[in-house]
C-alpha atoms as a PDB file:
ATOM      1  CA  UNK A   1      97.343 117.891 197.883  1.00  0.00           C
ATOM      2  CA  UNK A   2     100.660 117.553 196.247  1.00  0.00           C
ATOM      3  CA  UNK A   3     101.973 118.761 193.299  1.00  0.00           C
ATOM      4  CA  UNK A   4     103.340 116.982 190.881  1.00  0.00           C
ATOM      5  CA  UNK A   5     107.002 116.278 190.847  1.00  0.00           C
ATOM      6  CA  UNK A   6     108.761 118.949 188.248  1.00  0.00           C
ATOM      7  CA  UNK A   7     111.169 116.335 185.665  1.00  0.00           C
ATOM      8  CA  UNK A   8     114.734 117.600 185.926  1.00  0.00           C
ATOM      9  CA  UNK A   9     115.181 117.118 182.576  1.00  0.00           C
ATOM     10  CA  UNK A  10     114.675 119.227 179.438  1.00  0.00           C
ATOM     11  CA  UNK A  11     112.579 118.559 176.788  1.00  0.00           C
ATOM     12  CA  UNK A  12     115.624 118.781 173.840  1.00  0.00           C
ATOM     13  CA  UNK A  13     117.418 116.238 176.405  1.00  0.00           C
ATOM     14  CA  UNK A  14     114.601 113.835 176.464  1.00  0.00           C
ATOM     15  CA  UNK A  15     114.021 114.043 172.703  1.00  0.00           C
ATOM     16  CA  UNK A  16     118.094 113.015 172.372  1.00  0.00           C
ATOM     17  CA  UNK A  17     117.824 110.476 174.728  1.00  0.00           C
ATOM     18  CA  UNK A  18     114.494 108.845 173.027  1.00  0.00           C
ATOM     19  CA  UNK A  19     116.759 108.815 169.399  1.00  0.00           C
ATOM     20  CA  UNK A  20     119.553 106.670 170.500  1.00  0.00           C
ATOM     21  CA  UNK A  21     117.182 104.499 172.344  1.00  0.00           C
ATOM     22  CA  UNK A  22     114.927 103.874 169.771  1.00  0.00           C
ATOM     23  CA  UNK A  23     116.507 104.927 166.541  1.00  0.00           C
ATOM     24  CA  UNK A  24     113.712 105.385 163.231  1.00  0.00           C
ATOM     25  CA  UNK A  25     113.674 102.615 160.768  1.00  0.00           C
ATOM     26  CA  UNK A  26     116.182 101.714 158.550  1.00  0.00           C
ATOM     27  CA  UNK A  27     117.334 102.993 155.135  1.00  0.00           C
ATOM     28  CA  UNK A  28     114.985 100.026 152.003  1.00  0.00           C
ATOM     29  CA  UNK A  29     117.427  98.447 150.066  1.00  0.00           C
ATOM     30  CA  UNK A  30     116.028  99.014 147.022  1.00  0.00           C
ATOM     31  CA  UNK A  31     117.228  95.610 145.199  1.00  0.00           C
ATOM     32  CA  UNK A  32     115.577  93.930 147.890  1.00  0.00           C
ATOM     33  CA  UNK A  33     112.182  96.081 147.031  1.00  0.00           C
ATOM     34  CA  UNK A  34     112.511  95.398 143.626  1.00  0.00           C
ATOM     35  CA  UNK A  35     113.074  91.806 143.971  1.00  0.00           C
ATOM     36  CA  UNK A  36     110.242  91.705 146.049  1.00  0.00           C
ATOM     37  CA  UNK A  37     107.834  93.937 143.792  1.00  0.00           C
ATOM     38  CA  UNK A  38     108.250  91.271 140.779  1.00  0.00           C
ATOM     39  CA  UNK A  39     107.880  88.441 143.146  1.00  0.00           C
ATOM     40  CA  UNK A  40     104.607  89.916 144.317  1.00  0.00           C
ATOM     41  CA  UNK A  41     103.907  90.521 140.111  1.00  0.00           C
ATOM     42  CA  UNK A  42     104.080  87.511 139.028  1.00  0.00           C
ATOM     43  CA  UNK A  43     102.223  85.749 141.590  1.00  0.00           C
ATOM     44  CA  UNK A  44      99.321  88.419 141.258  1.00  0.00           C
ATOM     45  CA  UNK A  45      99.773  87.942 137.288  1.00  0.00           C
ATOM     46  CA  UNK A  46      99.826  83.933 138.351  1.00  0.00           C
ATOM     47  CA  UNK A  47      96.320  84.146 139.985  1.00  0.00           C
ATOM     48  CA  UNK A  48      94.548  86.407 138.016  1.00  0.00           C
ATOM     49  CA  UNK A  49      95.299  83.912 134.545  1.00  0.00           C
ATOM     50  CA  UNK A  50      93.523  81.476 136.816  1.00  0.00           C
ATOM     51  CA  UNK A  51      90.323  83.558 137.715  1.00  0.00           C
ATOM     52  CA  UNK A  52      89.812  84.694 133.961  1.00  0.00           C
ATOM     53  CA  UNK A  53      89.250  80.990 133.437  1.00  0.00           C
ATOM     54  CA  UNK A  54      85.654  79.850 134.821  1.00  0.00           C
ATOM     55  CA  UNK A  55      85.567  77.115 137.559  1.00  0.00           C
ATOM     56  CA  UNK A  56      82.467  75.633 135.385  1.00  0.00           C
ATOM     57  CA  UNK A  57      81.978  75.338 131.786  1.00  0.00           C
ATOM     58  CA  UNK A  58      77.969  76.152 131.225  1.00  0.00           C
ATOM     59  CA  UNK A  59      77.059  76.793 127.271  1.00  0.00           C
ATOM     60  CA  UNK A  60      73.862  78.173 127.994  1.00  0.00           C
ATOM     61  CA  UNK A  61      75.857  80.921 129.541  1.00  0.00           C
ATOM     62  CA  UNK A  62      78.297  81.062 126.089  1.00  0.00           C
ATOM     63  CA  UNK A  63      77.869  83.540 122.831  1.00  0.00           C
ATOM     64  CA  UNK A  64      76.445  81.024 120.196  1.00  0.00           C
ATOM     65  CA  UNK A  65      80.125  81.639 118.316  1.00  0.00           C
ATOM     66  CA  UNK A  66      81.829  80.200 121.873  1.00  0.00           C
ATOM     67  CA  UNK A  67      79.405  77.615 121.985  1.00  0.00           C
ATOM     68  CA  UNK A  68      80.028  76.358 118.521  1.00  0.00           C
ATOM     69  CA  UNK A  69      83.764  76.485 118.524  1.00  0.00           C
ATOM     70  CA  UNK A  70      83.417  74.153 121.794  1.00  0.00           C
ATOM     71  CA  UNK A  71      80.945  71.829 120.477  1.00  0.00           C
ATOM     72  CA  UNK A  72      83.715  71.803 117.220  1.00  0.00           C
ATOM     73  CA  UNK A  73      86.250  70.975 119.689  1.00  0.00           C
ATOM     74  CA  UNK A  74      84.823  68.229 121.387  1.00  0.00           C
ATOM     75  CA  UNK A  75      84.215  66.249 118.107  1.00  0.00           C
ATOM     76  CA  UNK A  76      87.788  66.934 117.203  1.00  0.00           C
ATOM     77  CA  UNK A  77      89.018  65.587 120.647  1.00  0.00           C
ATOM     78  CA  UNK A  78      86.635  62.579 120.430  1.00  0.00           C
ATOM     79  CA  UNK A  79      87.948  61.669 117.193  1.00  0.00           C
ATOM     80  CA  UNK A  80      91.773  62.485 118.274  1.00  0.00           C
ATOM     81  CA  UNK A  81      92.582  58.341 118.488  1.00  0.00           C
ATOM     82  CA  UNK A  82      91.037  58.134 115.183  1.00  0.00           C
ATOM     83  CA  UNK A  83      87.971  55.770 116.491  1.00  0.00           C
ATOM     84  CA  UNK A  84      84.788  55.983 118.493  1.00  0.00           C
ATOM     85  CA  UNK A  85      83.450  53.312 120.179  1.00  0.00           C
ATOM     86  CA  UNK A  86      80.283  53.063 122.304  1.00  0.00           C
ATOM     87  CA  UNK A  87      82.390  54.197 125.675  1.00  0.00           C
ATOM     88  CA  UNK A  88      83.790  57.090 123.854  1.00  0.00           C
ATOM     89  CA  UNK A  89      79.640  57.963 123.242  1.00  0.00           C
ATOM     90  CA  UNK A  90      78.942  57.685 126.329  1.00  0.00           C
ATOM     91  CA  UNK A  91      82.009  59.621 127.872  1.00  0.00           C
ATOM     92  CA  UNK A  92      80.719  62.278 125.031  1.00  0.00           C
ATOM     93  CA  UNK A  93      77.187  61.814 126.435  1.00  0.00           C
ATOM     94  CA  UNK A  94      78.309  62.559 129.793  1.00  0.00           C
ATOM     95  CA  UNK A  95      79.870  65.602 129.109  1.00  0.00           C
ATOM     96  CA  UNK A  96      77.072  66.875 127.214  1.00  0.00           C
ATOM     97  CA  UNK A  97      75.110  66.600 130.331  1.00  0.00           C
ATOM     98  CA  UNK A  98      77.773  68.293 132.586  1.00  0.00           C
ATOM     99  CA  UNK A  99      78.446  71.293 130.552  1.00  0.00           C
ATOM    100  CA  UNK A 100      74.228  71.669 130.334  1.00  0.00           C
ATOM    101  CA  UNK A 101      73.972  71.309 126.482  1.00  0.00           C
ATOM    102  CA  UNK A 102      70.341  71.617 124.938  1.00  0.00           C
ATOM    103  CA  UNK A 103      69.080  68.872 122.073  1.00  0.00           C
ATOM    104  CA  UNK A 104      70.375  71.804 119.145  1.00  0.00           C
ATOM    105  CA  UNK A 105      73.998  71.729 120.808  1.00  0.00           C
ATOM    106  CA  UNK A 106      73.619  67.491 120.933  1.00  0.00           C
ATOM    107  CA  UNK A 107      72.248  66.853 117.450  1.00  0.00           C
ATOM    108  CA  UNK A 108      75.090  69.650 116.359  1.00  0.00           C
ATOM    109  CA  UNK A 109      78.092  67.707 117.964  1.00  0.00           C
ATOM    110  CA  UNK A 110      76.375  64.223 116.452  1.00  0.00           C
ATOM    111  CA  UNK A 111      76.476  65.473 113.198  1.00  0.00           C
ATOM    112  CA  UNK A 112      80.035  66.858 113.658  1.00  0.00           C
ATOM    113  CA  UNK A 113      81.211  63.334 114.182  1.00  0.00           C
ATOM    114  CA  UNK A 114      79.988  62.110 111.064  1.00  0.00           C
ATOM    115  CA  UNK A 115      81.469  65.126 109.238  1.00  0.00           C
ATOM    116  CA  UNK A 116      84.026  66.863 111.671  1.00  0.00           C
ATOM    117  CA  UNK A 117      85.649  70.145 110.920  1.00  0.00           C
ATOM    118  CA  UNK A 118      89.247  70.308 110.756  1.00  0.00           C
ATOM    119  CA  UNK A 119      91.262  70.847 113.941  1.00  0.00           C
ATOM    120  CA  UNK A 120      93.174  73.706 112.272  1.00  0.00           C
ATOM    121  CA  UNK A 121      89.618  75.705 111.244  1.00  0.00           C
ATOM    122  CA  UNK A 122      88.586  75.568 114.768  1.00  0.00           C
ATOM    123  CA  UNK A 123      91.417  76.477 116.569  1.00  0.00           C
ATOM    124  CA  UNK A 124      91.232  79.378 113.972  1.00  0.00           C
ATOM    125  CA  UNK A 125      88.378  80.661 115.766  1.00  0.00           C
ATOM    126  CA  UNK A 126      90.188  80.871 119.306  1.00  0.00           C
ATOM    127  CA  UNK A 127      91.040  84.249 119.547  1.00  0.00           C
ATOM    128  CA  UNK A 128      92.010  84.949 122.954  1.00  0.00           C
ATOM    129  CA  UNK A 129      93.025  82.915 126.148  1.00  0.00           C
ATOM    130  CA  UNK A 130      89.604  82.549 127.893  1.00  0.00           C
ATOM    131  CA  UNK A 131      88.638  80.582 124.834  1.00  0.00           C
ATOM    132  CA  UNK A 132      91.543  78.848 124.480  1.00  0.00           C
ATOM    133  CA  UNK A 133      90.811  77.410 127.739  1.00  0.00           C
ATOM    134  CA  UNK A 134      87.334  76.806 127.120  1.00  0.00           C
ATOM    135  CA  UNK A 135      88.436  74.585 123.962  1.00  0.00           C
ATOM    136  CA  UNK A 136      90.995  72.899 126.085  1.00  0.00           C
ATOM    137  CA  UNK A 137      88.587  72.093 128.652  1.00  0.00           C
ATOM    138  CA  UNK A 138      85.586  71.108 126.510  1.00  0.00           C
ATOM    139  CA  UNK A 139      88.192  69.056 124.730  1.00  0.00           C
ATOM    140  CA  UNK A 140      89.574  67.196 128.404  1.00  0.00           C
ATOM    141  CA  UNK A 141      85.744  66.358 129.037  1.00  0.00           C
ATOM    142  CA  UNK A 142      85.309  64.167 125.157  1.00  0.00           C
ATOM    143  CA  UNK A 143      88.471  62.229 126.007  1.00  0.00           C
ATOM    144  CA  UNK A 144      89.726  59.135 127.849  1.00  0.00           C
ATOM    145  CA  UNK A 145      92.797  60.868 129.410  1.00  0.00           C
ATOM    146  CA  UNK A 146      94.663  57.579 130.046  1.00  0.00           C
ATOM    147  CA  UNK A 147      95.181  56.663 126.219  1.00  0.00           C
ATOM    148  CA  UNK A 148      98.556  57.634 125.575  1.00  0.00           C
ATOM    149  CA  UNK A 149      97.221  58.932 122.074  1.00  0.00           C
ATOM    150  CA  UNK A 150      94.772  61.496 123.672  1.00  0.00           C
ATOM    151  CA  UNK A 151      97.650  62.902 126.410  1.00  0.00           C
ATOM    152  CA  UNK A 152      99.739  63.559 123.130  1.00  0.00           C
ATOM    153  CA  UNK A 153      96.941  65.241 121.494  1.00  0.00           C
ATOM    154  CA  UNK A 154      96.371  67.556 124.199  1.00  0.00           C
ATOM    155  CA  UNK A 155     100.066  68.230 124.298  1.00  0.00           C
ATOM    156  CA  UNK A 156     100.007  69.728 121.043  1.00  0.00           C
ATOM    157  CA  UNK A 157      96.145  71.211 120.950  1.00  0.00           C
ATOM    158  CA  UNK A 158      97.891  72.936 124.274  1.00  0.00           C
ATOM    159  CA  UNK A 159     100.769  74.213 122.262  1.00  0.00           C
ATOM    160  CA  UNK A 160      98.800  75.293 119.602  1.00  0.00           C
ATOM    161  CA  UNK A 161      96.651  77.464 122.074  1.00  0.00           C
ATOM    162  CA  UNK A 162      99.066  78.084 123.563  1.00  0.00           C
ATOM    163  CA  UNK A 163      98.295  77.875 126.800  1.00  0.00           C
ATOM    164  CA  UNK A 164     100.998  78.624 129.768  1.00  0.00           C
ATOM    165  CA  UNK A 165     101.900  74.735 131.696  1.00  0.00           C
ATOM    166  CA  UNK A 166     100.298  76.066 134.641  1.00  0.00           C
ATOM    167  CA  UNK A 167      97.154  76.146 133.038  1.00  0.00           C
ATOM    168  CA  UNK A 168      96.749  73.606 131.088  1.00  0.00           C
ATOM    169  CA  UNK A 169      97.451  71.509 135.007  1.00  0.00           C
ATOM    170  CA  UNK A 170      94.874  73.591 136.123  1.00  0.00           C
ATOM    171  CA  UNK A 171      92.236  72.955 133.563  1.00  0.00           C
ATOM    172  CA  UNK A 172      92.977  69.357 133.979  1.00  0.00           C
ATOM    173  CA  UNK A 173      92.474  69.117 137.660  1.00  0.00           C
ATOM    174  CA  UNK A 174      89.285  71.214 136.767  1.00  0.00           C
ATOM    175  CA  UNK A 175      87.727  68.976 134.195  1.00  0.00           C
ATOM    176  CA  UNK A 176      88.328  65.718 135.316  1.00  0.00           C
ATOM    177  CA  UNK A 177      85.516  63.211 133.948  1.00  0.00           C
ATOM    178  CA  UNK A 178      85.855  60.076 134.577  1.00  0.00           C
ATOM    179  CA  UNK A 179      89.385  59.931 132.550  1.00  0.00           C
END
């Protein structure tokens, strides 16, 4: 058997040799981390807005107070154009069914278009985003979205909720009924 061959070279000679081969990783730039750190912020902050909002709108899964302030908010919507005709009814009918309302939450929102609430006393109520968005969306479901009249009035009821642009897209994209 043979030995192994001995390396003529030391081990502090291979260890210099190995650094200016292979030097170690550059020095961050820290504007460029920082730069990157909010970019990687505000996309996180971005996406989590969106999950806090529910990809379905259930009110057997709602507080009673949610549930009310939605059932509000769809009369107010309905009645936005200042008229409501038998396709309006049925577009209100519709959503009823979608967002799995019992006879109580019906019979509530029929009476609430005889005698509706004011817009301003129900958006009172809205105390945080998630509900904001829940009003929005209930309120995207009672309208006919091409009426000029009813984009304006989501405009504002957006405003007044204010809910971030991004959002309020979302939510419409969401919610889409027939309008």
């Amino acid at each position: 058997m043979r030995e192994p061959e001995q390396n003529s070279i030391e081990p502090n000679a291979a260890l210099d040799t190995m650094e200016t081969i292979a030097p170690g990783p550059p020095e961050h730039d820290e504007a460029v981390v920082e730069v990157l750190a909010a970019k990687i912020l505000i996309d996180w902050l971005r996406n989590r807005q969106q999950l806090l909002i529910p990809f379905t709108l259930d009110l057997g899964k709602l507080a009673p107070a949610e549930v009310e302030t939605l059932v509000h908010a769809m009369a107010a919507a309905a009645l936005a154009d200042g008229a409501l005709d038998g396709k309006e009814r049925e577009r209100l009918e519709g959503a009823l069914q979608s967002v799995n309302a019992d006879d109580r939450q019906r019979a509530m929102l029929k009476e609430l278009l005889e005698h509706p609430k004011p817009l301003a006393e129900v958006l009172r109520e809205v105390r945080d985003v998630k509900t904001g968005a829940l009003v929005y969306a209930a309120s995207l479901l009672a309208i006919d979205r091409r009426k000029p009249v009813n984009r304006h009035y989501l405009r504002y009821l957006a405003a007044r909720l204010q809910l971030p642009q991004p959002l309020a897209r979302s939510l419409e994209q969401r919610f889409r009924l027939a309008g």
